[in-house]
N, C-alpha and C. Protein backbone atom coordinates (compact mmCIF):
# COMPACT_ATOMS: atom_id res chain seq x y z
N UNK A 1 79.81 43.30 -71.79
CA UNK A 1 78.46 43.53 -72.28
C UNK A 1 78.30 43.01 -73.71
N UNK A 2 79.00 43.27 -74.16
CA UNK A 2 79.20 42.83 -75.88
C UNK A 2 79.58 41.03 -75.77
N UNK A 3 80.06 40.52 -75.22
CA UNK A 3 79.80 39.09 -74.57
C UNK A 3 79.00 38.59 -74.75
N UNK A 4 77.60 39.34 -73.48
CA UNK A 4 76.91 39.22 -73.22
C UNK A 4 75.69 39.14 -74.18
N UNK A 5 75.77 40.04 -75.12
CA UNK A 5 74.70 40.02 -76.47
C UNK A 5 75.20 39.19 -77.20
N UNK A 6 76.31 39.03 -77.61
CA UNK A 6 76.44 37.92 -78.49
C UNK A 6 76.32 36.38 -78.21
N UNK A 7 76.07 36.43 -76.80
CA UNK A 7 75.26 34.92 -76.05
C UNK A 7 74.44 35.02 -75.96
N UNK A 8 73.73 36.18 -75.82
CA UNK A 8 72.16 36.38 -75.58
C UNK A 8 71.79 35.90 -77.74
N UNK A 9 72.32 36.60 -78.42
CA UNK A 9 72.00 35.67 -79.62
C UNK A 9 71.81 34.58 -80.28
N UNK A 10 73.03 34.57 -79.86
CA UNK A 10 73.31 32.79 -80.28
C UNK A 10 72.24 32.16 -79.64
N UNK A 11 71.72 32.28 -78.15
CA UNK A 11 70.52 31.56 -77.52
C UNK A 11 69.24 32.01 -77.97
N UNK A 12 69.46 32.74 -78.73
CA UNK A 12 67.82 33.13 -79.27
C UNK A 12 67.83 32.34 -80.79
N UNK A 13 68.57 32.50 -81.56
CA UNK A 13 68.98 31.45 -82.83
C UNK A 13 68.62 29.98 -82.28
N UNK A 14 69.30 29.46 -81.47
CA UNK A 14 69.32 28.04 -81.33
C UNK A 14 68.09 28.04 -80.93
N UNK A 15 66.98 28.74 -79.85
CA UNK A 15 65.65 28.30 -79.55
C UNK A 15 64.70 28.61 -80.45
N UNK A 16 64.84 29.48 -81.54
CA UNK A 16 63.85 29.48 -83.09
C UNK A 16 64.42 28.26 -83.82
N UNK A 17 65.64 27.96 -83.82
CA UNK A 17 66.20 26.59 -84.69
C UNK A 17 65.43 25.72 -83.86
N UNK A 18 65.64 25.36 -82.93
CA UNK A 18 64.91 24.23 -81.87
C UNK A 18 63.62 24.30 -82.10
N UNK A 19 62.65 25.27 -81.96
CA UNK A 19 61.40 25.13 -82.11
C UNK A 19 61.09 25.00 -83.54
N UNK A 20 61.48 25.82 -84.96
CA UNK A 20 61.27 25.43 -86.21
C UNK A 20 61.66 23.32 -86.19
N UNK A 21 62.77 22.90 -85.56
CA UNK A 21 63.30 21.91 -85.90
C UNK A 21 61.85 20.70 -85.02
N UNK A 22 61.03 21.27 -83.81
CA UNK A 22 60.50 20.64 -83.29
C UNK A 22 58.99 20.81 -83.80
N UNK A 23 58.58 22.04 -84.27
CA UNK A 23 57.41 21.77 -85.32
C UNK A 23 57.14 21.24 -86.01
N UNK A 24 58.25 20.38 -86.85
CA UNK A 24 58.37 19.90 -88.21
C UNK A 24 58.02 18.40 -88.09
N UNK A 25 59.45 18.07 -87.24
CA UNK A 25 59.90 16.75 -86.57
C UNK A 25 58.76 15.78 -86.09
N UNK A 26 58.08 16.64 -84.79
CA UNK A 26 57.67 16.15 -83.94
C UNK A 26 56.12 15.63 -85.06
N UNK A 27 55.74 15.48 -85.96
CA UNK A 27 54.42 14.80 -86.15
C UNK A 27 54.80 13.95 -86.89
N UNK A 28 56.12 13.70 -87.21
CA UNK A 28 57.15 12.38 -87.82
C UNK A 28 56.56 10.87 -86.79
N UNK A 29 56.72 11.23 -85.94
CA UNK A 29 56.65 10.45 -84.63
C UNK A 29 55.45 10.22 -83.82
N UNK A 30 54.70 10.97 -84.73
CA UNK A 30 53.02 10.92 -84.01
C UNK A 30 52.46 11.85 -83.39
N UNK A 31 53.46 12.94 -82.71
CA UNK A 31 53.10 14.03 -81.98
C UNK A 31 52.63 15.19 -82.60
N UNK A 32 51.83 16.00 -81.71
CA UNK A 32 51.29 17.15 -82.69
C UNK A 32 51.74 18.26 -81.84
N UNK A 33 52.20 19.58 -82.61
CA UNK A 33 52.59 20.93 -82.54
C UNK A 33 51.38 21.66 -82.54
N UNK A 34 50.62 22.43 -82.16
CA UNK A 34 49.93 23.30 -82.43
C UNK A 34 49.36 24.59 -81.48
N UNK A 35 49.21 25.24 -82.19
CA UNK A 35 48.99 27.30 -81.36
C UNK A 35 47.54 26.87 -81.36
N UNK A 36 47.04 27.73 -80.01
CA UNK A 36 45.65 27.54 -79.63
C UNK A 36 45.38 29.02 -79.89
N UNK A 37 44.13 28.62 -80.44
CA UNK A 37 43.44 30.10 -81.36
C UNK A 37 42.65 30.78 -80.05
N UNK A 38 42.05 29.89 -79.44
CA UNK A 38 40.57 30.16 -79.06
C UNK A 38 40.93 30.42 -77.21
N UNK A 39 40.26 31.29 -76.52
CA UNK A 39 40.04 31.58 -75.31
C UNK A 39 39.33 30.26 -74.21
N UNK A 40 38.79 29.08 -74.72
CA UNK A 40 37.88 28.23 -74.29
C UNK A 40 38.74 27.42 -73.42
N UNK A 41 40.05 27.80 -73.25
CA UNK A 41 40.79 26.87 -72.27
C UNK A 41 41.52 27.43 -71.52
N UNK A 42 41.48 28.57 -71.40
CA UNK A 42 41.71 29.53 -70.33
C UNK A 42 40.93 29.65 -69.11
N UNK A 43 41.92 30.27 -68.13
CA UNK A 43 43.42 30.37 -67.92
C UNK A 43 44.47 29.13 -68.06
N UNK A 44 44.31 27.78 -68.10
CA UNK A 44 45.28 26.71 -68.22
C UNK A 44 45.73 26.94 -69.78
N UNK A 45 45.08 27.09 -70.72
CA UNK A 45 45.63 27.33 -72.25
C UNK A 45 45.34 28.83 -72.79
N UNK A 46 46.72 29.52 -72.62
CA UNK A 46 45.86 30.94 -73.20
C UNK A 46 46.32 30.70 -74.86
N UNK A 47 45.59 31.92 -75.26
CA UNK A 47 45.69 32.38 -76.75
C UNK A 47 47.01 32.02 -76.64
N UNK A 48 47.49 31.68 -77.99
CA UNK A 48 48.91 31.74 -78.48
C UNK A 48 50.03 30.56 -78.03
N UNK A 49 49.45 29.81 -77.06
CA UNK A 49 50.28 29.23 -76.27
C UNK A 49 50.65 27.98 -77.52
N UNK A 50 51.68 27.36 -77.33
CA UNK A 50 52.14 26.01 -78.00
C UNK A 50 50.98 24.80 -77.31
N UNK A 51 50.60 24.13 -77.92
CA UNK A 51 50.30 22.80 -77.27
C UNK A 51 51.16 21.47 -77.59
N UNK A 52 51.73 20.32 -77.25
CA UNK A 52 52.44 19.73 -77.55
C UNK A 52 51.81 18.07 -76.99
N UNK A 53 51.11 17.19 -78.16
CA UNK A 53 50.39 16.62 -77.91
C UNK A 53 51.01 15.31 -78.11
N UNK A 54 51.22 14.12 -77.09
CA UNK A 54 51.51 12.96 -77.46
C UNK A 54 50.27 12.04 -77.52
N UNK A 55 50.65 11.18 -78.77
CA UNK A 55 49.60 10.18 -79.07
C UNK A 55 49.48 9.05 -77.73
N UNK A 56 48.15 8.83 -77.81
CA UNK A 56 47.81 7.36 -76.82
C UNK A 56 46.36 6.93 -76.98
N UNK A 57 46.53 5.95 -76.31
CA UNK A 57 45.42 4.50 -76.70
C UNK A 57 44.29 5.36 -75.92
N UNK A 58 42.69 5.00 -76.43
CA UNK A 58 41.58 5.85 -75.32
C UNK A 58 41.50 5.09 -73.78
N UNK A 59 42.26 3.71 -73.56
CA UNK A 59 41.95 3.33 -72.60
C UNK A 59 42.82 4.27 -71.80
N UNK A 60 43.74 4.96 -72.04
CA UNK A 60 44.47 5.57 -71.18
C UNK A 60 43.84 7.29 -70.25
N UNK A 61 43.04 8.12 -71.22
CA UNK A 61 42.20 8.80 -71.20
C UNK A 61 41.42 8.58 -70.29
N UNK A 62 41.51 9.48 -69.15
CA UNK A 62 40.65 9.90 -67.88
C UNK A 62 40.31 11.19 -67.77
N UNK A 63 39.28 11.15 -67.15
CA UNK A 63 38.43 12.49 -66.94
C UNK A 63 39.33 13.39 -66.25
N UNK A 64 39.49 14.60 -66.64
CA UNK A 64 39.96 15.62 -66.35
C UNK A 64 41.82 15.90 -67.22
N UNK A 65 42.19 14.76 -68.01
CA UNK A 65 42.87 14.99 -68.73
C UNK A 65 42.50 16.05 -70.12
N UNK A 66 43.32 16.77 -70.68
CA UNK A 66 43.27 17.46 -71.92
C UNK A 66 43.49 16.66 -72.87
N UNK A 67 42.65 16.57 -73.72
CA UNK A 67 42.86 16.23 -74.97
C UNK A 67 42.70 17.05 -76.53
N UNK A 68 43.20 16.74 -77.33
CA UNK A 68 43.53 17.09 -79.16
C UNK A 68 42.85 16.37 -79.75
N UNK A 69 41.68 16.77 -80.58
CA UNK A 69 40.98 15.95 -80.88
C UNK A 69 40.55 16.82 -82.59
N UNK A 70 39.96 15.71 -83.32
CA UNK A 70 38.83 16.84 -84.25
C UNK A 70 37.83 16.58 -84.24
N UNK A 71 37.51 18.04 -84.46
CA UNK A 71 35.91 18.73 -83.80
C UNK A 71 35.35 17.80 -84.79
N UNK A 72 33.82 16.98 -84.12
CA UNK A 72 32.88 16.58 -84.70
C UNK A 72 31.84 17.68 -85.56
N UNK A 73 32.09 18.80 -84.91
CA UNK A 73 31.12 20.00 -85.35
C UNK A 73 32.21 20.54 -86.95
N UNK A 74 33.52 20.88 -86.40
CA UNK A 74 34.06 21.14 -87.62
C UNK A 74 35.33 20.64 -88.14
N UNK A 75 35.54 19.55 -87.99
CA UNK A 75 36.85 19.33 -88.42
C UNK A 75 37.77 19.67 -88.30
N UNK A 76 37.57 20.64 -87.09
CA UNK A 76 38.88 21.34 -86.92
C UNK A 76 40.21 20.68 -85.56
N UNK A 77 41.42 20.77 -85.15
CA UNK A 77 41.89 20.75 -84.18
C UNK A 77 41.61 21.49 -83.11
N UNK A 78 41.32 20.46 -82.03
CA UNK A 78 40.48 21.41 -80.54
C UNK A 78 40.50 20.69 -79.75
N UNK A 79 41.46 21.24 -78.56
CA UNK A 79 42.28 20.86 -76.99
C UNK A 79 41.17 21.15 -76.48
N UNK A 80 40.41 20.21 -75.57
CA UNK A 80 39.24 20.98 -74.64
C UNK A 80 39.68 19.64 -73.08
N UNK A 81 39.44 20.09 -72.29
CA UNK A 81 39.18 18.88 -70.85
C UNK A 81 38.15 17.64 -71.09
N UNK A 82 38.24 16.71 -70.60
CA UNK A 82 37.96 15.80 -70.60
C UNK A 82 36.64 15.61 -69.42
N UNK A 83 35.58 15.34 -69.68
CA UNK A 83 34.72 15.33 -68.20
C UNK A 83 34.21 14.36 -68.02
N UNK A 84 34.30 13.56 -69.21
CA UNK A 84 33.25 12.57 -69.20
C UNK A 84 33.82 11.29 -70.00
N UNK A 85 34.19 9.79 -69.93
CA UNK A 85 34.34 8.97 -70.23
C UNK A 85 33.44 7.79 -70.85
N UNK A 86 32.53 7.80 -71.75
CA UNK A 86 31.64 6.54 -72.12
C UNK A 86 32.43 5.78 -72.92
N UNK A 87 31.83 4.26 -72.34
CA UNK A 87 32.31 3.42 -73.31
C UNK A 87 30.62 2.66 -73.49
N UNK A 88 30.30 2.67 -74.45
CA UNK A 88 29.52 1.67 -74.76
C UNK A 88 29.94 0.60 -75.74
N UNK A 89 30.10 0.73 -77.28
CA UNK A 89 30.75 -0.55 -78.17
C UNK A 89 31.98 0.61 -78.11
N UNK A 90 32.83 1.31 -78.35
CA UNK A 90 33.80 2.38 -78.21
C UNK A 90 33.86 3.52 -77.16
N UNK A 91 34.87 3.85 -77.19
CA UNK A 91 35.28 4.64 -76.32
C UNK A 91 34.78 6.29 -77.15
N UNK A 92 34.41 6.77 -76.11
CA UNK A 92 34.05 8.39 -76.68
C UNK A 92 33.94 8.83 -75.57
N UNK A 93 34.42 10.72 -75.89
CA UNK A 93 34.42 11.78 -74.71
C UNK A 93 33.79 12.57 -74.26
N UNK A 94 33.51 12.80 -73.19
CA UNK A 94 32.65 14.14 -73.90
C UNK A 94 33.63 15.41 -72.88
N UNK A 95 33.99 16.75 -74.05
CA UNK A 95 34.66 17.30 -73.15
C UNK A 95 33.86 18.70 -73.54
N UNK A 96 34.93 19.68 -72.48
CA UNK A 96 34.21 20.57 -72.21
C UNK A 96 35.71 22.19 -71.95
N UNK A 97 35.16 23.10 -72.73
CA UNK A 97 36.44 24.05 -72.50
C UNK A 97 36.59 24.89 -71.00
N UNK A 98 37.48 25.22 -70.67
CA UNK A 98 37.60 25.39 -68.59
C UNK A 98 36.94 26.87 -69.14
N UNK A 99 36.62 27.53 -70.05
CA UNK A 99 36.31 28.70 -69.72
C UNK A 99 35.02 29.05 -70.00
N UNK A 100 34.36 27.50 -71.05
CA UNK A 100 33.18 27.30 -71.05
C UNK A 100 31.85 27.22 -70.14
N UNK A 101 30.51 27.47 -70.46
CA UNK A 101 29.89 27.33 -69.56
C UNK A 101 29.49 25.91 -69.40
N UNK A 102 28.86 25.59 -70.45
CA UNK A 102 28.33 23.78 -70.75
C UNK A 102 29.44 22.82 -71.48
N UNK A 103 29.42 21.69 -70.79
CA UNK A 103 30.10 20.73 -72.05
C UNK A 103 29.80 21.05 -73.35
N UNK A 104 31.11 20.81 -74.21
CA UNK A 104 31.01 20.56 -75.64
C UNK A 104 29.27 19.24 -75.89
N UNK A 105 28.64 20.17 -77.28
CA UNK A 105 27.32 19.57 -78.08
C UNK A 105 27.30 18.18 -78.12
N UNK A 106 28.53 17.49 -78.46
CA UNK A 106 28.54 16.25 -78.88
C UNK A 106 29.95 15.57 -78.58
N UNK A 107 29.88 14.31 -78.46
CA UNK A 107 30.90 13.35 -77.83
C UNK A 107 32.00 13.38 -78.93
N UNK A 108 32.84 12.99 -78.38
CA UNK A 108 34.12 12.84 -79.27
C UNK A 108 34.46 11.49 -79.54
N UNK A 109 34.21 10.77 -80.89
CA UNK A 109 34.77 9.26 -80.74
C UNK A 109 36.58 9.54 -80.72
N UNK A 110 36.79 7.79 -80.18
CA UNK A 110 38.00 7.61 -79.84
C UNK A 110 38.87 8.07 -81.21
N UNK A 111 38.45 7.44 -82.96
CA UNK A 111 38.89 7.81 -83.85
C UNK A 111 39.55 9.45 -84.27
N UNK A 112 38.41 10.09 -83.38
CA UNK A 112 38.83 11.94 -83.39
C UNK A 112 40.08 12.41 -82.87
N UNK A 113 40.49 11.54 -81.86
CA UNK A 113 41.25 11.73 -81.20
C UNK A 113 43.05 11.58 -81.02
N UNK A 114 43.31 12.86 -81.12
CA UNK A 114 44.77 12.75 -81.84
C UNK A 114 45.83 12.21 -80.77
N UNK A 115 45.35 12.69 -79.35
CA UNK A 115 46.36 12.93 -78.11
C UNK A 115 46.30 13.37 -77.65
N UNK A 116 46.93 13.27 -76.07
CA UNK A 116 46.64 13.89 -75.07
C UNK A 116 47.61 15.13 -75.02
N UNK A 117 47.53 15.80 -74.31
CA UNK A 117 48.00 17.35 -74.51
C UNK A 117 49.40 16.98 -72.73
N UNK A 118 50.53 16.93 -73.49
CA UNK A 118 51.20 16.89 -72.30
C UNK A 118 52.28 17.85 -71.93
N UNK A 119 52.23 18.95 -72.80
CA UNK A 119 52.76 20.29 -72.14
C UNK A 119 52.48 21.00 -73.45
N UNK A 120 52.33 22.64 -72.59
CA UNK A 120 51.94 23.62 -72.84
C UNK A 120 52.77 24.93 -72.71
N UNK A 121 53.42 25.25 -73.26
CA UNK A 121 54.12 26.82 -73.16
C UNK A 121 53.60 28.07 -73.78
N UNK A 122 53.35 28.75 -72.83
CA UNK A 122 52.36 30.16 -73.12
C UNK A 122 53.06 30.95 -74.13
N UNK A 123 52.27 31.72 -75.29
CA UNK A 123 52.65 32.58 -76.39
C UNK A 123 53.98 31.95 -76.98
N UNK A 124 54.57 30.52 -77.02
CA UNK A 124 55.26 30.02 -78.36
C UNK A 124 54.67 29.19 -79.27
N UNK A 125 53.29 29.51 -78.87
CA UNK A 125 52.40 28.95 -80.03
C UNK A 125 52.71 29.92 -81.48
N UNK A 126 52.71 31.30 -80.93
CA UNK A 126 52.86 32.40 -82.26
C UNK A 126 53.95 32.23 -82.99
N UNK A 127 55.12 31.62 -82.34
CA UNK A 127 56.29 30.87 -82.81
C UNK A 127 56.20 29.74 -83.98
N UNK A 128 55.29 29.07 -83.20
CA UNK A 128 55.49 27.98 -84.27
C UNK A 128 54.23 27.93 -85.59
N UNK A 129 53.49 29.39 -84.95
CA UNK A 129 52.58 29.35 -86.31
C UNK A 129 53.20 30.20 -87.38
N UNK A 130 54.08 31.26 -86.90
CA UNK A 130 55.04 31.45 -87.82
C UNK A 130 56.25 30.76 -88.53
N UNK A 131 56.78 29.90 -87.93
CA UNK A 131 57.72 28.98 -88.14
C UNK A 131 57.16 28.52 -89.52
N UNK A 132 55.93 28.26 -89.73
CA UNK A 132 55.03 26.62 -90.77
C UNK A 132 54.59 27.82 -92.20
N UNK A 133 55.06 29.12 -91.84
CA UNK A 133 54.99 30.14 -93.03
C UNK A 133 56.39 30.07 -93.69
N UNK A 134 56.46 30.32 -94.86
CA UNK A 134 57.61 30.02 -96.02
C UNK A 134 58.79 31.08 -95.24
N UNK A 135 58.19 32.36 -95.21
CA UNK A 135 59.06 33.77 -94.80
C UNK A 135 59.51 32.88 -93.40
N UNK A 136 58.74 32.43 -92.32
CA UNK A 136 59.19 32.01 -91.06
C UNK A 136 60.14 31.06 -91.36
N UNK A 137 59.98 30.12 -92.04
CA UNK A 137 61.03 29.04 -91.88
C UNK A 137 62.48 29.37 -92.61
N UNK A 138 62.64 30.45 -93.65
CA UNK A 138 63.68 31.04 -94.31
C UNK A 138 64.22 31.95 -92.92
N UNK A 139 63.77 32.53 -92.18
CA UNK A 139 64.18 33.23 -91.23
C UNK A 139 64.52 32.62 -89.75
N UNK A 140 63.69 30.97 -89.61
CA UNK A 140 63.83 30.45 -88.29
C UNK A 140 64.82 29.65 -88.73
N UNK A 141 65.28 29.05 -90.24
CA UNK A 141 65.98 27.90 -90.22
C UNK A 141 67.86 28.47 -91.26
N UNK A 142 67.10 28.95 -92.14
CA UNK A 142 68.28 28.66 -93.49
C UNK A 142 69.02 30.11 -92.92
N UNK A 143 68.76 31.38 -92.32
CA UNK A 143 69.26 32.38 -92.32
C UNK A 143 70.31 32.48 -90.87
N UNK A 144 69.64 32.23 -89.97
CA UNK A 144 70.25 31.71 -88.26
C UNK A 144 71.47 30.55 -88.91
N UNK A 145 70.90 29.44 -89.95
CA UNK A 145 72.61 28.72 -90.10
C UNK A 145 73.18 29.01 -90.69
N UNK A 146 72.74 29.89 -91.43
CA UNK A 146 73.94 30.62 -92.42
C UNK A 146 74.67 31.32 -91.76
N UNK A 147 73.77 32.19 -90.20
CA UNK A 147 74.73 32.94 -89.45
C UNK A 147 75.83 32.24 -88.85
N UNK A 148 75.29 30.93 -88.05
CA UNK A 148 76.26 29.98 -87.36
C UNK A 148 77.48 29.34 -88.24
N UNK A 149 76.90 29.22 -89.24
CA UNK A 149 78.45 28.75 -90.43
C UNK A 149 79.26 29.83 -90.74
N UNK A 150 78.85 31.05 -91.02
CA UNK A 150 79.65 32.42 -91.29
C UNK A 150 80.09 32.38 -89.99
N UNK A 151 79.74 32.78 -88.81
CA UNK A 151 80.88 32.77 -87.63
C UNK A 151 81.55 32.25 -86.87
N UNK A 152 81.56 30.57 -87.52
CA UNK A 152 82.40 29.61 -87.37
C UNK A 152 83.52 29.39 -88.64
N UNK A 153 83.11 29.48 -89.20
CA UNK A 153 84.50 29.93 -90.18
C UNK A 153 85.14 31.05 -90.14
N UNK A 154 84.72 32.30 -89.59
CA UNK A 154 85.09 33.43 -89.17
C UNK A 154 85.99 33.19 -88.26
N UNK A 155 85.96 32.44 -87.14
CA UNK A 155 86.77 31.73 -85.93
C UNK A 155 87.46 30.89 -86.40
N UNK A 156 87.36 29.92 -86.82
CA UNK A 156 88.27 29.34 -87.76
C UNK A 156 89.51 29.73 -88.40
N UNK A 157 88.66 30.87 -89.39
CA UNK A 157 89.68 31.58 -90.23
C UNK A 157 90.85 32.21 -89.36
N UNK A 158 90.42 32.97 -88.41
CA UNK A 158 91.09 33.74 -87.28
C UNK A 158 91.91 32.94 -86.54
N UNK A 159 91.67 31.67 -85.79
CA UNK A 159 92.82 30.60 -84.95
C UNK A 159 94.16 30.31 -86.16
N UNK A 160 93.61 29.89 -87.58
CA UNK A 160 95.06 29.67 -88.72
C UNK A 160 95.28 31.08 -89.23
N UNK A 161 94.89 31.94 -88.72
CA UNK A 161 95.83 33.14 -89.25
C UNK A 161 96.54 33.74 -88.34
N UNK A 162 96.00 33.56 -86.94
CA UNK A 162 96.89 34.47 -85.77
C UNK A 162 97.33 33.42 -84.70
N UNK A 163 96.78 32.48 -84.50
CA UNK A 163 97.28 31.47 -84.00
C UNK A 163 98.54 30.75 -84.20
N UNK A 164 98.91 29.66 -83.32
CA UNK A 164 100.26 28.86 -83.55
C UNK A 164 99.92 28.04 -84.84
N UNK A 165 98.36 27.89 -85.15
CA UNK A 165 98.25 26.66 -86.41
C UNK A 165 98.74 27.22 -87.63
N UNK A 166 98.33 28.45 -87.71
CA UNK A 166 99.05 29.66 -88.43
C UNK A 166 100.49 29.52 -89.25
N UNK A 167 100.63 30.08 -87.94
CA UNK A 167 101.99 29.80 -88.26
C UNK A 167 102.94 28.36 -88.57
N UNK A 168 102.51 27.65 -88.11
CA UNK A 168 103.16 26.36 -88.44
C UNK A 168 103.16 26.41 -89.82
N UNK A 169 102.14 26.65 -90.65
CA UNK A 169 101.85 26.31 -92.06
C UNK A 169 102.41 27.35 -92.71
N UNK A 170 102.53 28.47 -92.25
CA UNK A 170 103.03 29.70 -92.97
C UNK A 170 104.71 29.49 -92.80
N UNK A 171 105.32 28.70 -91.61
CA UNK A 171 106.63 28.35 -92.05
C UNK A 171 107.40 27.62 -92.74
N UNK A 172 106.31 26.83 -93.23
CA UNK A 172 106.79 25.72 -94.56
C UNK A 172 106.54 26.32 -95.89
């Protein structure tokens, strides 16, 4: 049992390291991290969930894909469905949230548009909006490796003291 928790740890360390390490990373490369605030994409996006958005060209963008975009209304980041495709001199969207009644007010130019939304994991959005806080990242990053270096030298220490390596050195 005691095994057992101390694997059950270590796997909870490495998936806050993994996700702090993939919040950070991932908009290095173009991709966007972000927790969905809002109910408007539910049930497919609930509150809290991660969104994980890769960049692409608008010709690729078809109706009924999700997209990351910023709001023409406020500047803000906002995953909504896709319903509608115009191109007249540019490409623009017009989308609409699944829990909404009417399409979104106004079209989305292609420029708004950050990426398409290509996976989603429910409530590790709260993860990574804590992660991007000072306290979160001292606790998701520098404190978990301080643990992993303390109990690898701990093991360490322990194989040259009771071990054969041990002893080899302690007989010279």
């Amino acid at each position: 049992m005691k095994k057992v928790a101390k694997n059950f740890g270590l796997a909870v360390i490495i998936l806050l390291m993994a996700a702090t390490a993939l919040t950070f990373l991932a908009p290095r490369f173009g991709w966007s991290v972000d927790a969905v605030s809002s109910g408007s994409m539910e049930p497919e996006l609930k509150v809290g969930s991660v969104v994980i958005t890769r960049p692409v060209e608008p010709e690729e963008i078809r109706a009924g894909d999700i997209i990351t975009f910023y709001s023409p209304l406020n500047e803000r980041l906002t995953s909504h469905r896709v319903v509608a495709v115009e191109q007249a001199s540019a490409f623009q969207f017009l989308t609409k949230g699944d829990a909404n009644g009417d399409a979104d007010p106004v079209v989305v130019p292609a420029q708004n548009v950050v990426g398409k939304v290509c996976l989603h994991i429910p409530y590790f959005g709260y993860i990574t909006q804590f992660v991007k806080t000072p306290l979160g990242f001292l606790l998701t990053i520098c404190i978990p490796g301080l643990v992993v270096i303390v109990t690898e030298a701990r093991n360490i220490w322990r194989v040259l003291t009771e071990g054969k390596i041990g002893r080899q050195y302690r007989a010279r």
